[in-house]
N, C-alpha and C. Protein backbone atom coordinates (compact mmCIF):
# COMPACT_ATOMS: atom_id res chain seq x y z
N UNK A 1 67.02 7.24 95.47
CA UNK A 1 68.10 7.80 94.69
C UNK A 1 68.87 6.65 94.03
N UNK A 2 69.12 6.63 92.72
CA UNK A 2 69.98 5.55 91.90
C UNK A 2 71.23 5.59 92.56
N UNK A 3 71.71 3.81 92.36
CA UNK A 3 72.87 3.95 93.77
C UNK A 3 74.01 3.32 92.14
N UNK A 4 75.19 3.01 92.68
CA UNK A 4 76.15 2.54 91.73
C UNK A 4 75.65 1.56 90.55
N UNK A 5 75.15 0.21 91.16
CA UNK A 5 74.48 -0.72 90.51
C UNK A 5 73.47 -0.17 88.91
N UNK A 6 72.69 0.66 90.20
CA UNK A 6 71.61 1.25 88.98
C UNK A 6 72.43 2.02 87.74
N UNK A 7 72.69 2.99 88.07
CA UNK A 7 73.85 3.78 87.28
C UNK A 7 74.88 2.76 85.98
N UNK A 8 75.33 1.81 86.66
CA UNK A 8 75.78 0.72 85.21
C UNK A 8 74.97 0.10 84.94
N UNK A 9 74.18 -0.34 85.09
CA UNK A 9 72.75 -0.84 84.07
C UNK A 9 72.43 -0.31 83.32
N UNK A 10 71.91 1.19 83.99
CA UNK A 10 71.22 2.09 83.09
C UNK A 10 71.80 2.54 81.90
N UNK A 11 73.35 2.60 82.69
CA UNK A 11 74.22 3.18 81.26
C UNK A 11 74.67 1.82 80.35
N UNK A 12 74.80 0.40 80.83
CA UNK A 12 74.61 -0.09 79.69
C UNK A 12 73.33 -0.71 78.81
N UNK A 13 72.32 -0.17 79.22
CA UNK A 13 71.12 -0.12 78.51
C UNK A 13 71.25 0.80 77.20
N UNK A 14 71.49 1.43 77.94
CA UNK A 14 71.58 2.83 77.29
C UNK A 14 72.89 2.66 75.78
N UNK A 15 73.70 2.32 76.73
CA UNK A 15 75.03 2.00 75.64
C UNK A 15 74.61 0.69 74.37
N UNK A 16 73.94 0.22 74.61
CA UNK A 16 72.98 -1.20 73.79
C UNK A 16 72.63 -0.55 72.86
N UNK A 17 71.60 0.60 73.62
CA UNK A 17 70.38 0.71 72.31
C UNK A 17 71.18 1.86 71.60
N UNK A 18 72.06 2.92 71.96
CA UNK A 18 72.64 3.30 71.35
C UNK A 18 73.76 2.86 69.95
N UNK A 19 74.79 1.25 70.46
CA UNK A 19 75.11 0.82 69.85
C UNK A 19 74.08 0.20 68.44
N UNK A 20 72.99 -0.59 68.94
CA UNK A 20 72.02 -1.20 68.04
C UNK A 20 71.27 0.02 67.07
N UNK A 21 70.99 1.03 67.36
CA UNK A 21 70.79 1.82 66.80
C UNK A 21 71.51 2.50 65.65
N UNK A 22 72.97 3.22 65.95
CA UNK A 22 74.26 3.29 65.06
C UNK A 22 74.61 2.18 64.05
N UNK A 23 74.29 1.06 64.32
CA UNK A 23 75.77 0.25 63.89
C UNK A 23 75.41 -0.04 62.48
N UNK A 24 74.43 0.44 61.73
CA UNK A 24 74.28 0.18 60.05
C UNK A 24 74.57 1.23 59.43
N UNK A 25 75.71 1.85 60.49
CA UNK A 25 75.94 2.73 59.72
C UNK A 25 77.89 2.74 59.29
N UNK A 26 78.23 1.32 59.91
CA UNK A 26 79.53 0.78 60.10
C UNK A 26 79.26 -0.51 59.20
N UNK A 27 80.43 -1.16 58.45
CA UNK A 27 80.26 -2.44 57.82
C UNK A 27 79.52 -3.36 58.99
N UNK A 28 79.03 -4.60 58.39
CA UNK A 28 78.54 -5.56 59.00
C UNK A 28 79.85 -6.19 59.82
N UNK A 29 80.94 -6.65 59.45
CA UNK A 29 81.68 -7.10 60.09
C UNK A 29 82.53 -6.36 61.53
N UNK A 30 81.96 -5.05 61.31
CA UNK A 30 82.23 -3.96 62.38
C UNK A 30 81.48 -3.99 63.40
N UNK A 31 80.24 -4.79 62.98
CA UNK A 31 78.75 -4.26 63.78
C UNK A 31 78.75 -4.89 65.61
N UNK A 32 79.20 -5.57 65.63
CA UNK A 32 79.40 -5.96 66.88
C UNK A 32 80.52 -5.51 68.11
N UNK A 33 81.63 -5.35 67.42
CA UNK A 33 82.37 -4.80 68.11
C UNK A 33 82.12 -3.33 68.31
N UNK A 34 81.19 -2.78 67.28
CA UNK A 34 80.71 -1.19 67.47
C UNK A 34 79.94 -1.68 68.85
N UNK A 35 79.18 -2.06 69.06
CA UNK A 35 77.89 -2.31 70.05
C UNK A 35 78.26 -2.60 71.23
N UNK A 36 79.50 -3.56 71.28
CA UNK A 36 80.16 -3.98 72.26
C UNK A 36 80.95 -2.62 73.03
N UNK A 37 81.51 -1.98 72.12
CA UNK A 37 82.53 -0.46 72.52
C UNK A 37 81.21 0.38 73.00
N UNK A 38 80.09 0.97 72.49
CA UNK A 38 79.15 1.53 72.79
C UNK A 38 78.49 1.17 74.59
N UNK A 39 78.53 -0.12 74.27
CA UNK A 39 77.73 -0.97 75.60
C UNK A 39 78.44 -0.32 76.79
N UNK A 40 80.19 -1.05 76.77
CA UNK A 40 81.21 -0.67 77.73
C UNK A 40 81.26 0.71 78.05
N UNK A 41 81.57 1.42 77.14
CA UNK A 41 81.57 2.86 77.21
C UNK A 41 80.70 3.40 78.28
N UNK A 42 79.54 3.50 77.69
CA UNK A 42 78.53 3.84 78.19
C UNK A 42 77.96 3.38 79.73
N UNK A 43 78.61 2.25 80.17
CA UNK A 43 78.23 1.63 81.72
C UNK A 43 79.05 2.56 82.44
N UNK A 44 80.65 2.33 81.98
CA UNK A 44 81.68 3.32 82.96
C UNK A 44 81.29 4.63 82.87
N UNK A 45 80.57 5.42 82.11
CA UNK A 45 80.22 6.98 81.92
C UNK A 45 79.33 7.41 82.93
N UNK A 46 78.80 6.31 82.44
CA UNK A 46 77.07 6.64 83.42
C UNK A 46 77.57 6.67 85.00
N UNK A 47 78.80 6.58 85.09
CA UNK A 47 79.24 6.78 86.64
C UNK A 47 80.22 8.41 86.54
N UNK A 48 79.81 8.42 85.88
CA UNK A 48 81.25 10.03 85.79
C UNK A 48 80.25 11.02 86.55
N UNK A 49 79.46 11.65 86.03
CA UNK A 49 79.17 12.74 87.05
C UNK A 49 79.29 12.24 88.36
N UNK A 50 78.99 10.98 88.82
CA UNK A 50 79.00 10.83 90.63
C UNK A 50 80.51 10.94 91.45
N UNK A 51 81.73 10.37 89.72
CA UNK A 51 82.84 10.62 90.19
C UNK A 51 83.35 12.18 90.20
N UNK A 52 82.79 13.14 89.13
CA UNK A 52 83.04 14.47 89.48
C UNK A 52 82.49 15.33 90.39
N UNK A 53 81.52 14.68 90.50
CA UNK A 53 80.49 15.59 91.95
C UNK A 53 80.43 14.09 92.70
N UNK A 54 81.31 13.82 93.68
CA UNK A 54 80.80 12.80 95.02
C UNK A 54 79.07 13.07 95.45
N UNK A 55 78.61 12.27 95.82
CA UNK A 55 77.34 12.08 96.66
C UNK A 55 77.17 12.52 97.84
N UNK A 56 77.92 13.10 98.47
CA UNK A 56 78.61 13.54 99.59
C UNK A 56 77.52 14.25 100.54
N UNK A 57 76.76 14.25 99.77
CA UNK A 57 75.18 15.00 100.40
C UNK A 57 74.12 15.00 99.57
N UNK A 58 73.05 15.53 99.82
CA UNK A 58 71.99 15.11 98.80
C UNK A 58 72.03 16.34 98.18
N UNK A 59 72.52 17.16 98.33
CA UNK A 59 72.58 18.57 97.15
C UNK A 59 73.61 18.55 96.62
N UNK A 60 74.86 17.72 96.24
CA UNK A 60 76.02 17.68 95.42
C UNK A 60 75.68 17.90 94.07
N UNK A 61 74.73 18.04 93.54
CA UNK A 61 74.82 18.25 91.96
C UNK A 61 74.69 19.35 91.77
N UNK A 62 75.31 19.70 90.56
CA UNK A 62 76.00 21.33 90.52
C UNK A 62 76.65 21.41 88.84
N UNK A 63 77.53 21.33 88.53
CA UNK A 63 78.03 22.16 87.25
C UNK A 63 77.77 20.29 86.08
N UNK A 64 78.48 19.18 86.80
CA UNK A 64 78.89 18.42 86.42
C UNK A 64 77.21 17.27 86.29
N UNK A 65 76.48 17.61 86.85
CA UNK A 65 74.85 17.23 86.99
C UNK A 65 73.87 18.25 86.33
N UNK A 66 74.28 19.10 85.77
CA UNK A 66 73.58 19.95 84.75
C UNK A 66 73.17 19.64 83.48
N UNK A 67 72.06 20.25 83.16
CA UNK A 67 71.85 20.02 81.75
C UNK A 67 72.38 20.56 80.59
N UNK A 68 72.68 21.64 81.35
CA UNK A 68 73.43 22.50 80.21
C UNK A 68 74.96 21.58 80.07
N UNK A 69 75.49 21.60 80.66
CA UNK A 69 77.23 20.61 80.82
C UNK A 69 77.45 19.54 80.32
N UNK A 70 76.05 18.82 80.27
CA UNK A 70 75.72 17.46 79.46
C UNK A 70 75.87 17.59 78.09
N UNK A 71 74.85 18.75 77.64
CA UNK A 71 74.86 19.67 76.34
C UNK A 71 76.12 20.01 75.67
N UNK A 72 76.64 20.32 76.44
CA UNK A 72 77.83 20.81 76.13
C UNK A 72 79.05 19.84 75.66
N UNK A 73 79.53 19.50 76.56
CA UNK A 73 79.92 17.90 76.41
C UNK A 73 79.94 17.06 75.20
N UNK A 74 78.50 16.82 74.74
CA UNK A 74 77.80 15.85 74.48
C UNK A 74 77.94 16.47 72.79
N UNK A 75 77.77 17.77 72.53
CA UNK A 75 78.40 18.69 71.53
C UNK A 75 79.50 18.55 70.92
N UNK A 76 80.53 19.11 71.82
CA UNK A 76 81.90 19.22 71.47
C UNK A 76 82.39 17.56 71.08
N UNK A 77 82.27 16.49 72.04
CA UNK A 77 82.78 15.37 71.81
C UNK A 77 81.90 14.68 70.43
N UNK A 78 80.84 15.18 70.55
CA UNK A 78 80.61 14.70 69.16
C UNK A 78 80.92 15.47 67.49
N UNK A 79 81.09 16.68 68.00
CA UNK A 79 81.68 17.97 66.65
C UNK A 79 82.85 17.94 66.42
N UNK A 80 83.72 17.59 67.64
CA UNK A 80 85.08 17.40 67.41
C UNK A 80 85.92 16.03 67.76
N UNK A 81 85.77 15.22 68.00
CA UNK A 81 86.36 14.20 68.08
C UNK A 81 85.39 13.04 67.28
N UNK A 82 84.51 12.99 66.99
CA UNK A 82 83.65 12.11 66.46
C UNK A 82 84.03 12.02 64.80
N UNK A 83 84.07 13.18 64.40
CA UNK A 83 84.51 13.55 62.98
C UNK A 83 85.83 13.24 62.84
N UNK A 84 86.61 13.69 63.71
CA UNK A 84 88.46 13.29 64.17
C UNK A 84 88.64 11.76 63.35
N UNK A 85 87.56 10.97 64.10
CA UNK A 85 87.83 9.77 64.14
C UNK A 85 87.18 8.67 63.35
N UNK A 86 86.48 9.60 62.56
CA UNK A 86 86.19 8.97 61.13
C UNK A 86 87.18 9.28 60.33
N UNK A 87 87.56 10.46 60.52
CA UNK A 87 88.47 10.90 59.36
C UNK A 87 89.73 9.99 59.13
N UNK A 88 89.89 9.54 60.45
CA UNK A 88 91.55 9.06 61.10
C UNK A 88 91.55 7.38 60.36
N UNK A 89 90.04 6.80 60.80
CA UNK A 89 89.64 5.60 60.07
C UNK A 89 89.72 5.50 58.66
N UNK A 90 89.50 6.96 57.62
CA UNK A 90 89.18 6.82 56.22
C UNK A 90 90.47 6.83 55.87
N UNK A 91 91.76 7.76 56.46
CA UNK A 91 92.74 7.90 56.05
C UNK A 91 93.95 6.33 56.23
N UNK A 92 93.64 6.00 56.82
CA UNK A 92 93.68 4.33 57.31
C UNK A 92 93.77 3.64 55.73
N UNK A 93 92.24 3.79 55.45
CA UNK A 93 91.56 2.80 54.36
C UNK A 93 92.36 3.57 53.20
N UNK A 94 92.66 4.28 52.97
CA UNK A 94 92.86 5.16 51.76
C UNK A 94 94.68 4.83 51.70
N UNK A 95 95.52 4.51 52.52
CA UNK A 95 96.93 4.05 52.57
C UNK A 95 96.31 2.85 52.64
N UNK A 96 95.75 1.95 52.71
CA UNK A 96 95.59 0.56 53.12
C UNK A 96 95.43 0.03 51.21
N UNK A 97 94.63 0.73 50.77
CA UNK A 97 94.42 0.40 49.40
C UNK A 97 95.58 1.11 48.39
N UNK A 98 96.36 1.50 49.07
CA UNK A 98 97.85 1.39 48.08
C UNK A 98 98.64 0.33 48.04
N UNK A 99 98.03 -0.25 49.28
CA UNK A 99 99.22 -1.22 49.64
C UNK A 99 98.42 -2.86 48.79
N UNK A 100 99.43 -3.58 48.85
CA UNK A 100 99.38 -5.18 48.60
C UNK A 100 98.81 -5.77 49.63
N UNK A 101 97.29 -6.23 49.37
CA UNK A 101 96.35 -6.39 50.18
C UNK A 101 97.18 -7.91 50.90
N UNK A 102 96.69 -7.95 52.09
CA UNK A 102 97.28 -8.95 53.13
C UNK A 102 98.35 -8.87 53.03
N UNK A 103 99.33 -8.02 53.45
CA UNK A 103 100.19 -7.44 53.74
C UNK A 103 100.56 -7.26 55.19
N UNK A 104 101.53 -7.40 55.63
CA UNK A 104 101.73 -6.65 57.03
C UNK A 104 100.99 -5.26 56.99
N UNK A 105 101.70 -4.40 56.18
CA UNK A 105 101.37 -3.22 56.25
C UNK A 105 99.35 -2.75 55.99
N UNK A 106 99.49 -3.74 55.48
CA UNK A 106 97.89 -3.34 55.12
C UNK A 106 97.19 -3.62 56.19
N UNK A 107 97.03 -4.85 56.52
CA UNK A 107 96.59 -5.27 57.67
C UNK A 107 96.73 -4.34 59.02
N UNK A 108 97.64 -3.44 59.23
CA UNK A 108 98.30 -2.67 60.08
C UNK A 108 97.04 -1.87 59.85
N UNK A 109 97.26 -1.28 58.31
CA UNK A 109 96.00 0.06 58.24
C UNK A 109 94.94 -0.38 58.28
N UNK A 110 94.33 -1.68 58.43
CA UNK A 110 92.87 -1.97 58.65
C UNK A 110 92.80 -2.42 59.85
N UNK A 111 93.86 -2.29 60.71
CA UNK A 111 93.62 -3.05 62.20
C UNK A 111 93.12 -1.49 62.56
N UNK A 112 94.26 -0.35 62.44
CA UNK A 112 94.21 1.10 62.81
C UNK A 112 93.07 1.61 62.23
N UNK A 113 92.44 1.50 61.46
CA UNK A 113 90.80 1.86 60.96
C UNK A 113 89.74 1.41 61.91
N UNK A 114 89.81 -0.04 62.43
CA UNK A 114 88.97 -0.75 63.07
C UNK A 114 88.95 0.34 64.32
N UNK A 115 90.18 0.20 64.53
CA UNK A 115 90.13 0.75 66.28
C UNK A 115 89.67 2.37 66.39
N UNK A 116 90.09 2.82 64.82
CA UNK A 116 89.40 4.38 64.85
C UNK A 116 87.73 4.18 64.85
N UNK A 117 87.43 3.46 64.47
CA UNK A 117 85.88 3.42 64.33
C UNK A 117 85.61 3.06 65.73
N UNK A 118 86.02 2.00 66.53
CA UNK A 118 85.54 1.81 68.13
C UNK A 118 85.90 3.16 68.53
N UNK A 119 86.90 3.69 68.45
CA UNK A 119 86.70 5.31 69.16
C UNK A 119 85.42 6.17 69.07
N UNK A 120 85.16 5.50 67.87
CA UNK A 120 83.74 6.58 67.52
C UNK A 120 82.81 5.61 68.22
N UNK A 121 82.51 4.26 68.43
CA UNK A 121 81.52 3.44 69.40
C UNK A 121 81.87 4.28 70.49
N UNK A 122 83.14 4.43 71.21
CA UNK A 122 83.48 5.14 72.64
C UNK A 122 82.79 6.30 73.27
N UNK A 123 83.14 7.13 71.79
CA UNK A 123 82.73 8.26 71.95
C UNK A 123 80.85 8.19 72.21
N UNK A 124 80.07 7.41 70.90
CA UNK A 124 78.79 7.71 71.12
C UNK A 124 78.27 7.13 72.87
N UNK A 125 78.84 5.77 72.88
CA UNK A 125 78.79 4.95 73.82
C UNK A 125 78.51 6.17 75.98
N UNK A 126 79.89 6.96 75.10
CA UNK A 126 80.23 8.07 76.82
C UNK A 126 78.92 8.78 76.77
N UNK A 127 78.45 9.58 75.73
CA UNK A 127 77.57 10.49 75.61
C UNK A 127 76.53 9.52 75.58
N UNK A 128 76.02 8.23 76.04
CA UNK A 128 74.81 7.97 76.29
C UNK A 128 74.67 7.60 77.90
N UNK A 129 76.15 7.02 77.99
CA UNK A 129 75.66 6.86 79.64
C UNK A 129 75.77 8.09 80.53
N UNK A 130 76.37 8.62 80.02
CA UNK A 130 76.65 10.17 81.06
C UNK A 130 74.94 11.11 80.72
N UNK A 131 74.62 10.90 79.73
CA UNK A 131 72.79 11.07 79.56
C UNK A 131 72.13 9.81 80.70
N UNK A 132 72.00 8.92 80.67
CA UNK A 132 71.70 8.14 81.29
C UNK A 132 71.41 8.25 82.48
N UNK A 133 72.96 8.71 83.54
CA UNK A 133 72.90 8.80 84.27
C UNK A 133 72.30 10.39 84.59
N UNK A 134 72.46 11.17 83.96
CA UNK A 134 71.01 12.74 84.35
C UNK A 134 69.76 12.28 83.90
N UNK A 135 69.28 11.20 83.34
CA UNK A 135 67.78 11.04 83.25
C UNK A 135 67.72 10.40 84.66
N UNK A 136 68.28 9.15 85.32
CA UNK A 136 67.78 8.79 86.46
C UNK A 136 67.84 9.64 87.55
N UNK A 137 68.92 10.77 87.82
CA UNK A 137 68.80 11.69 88.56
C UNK A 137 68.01 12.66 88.66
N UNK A 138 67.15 13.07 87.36
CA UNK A 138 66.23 14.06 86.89
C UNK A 138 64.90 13.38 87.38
N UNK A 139 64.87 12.38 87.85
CA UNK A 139 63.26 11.58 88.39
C UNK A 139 63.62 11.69 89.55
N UNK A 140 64.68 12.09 90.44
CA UNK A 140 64.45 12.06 91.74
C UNK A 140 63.75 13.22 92.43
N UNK A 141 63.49 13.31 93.40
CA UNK A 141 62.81 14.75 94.09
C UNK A 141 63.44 15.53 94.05
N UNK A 142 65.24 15.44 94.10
CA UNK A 142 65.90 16.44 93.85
C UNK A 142 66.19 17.16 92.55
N UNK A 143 65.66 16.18 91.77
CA UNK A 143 66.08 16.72 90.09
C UNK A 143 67.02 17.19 89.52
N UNK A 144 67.30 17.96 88.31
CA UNK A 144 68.81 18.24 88.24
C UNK A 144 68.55 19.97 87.94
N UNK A 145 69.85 20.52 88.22
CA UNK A 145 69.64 21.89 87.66
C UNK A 145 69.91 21.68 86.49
N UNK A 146 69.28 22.83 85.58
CA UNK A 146 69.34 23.35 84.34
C UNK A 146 70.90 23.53 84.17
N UNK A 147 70.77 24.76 84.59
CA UNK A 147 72.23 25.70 84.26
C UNK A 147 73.64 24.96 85.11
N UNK A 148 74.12 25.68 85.38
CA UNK A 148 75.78 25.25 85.84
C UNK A 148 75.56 25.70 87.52
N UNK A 149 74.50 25.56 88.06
CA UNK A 149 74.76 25.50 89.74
C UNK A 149 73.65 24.96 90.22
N UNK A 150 73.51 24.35 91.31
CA UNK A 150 72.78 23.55 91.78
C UNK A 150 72.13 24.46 93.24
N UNK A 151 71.80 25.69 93.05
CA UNK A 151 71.00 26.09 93.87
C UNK A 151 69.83 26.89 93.22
């Protein structure tokens, strides 16, 4: 059974190729710190289901170790907050170019753009290690349930 160790590896593997994958789709000067937010993200995630369902026995997986919940999840945070936070970044750039470039104020709206776009590294970053961590659980003998209960 994957123990803690495994679980942040996996999820920052996972958070890597996810970042390396995304990031041409962000300026070049973005591209690293996207990968970097993706990487992080994704190590601490890949531990969330074990923190919502403890290990506490070998049949603890249940709503939060599902496939469907992953699905779900993995949906919403990307339909609704993913879009959030492009939008939040464009509206950034769009006051930033009224302003007198190198500016306090401008600089303000391109610092606040930057960090909206790592939200969106965050976001893809969670939804790969929290996958991550149900693929290594899905190879064990116990496997995962489908639906929302683990019997």
């Amino acid at each position: 059974m994957p123990n803690k160790k495994t679980h942040l590896a996996a999820g920052a593997i996972a958070g890597l190729v996810t970042g390396l994958a995304t990031m041409t789709l962000f300026e070049e000067k973005d591209r690293f710190a996207h990968v970097l937010a993706c990487t992080l993200s994704a190590s601490g995630s890949a531990l969330l289901p074990d923190l919502i369902e403890p290990a506490l026995n070998p049949r603890h997986r249940s709503t939060a170790h599902s496939l469907a919940a992953a699905a779900g999840i993995g949906a919403l945070a990307r339909a609704r907050h993913h879009a959030h936070c492009l939008d939040q970044a464009a509206q950034c750039e769009r006051r930033a170019a009224t302003l007198a470039k190198d500016s306090d104020a401008w600089r303000n709206e391109m610092l606040n753009a930057r960090l909206w776009r790592l939200a969106v590294a965050a976001i893809l970053g969670s939804m790969a290690g929290y996958a991550s961590h149900l693929v290594l659980d899905g190879m064990t003998p116990m496997g995962l349930p489908l639906l929302l209960s683990g019997t």
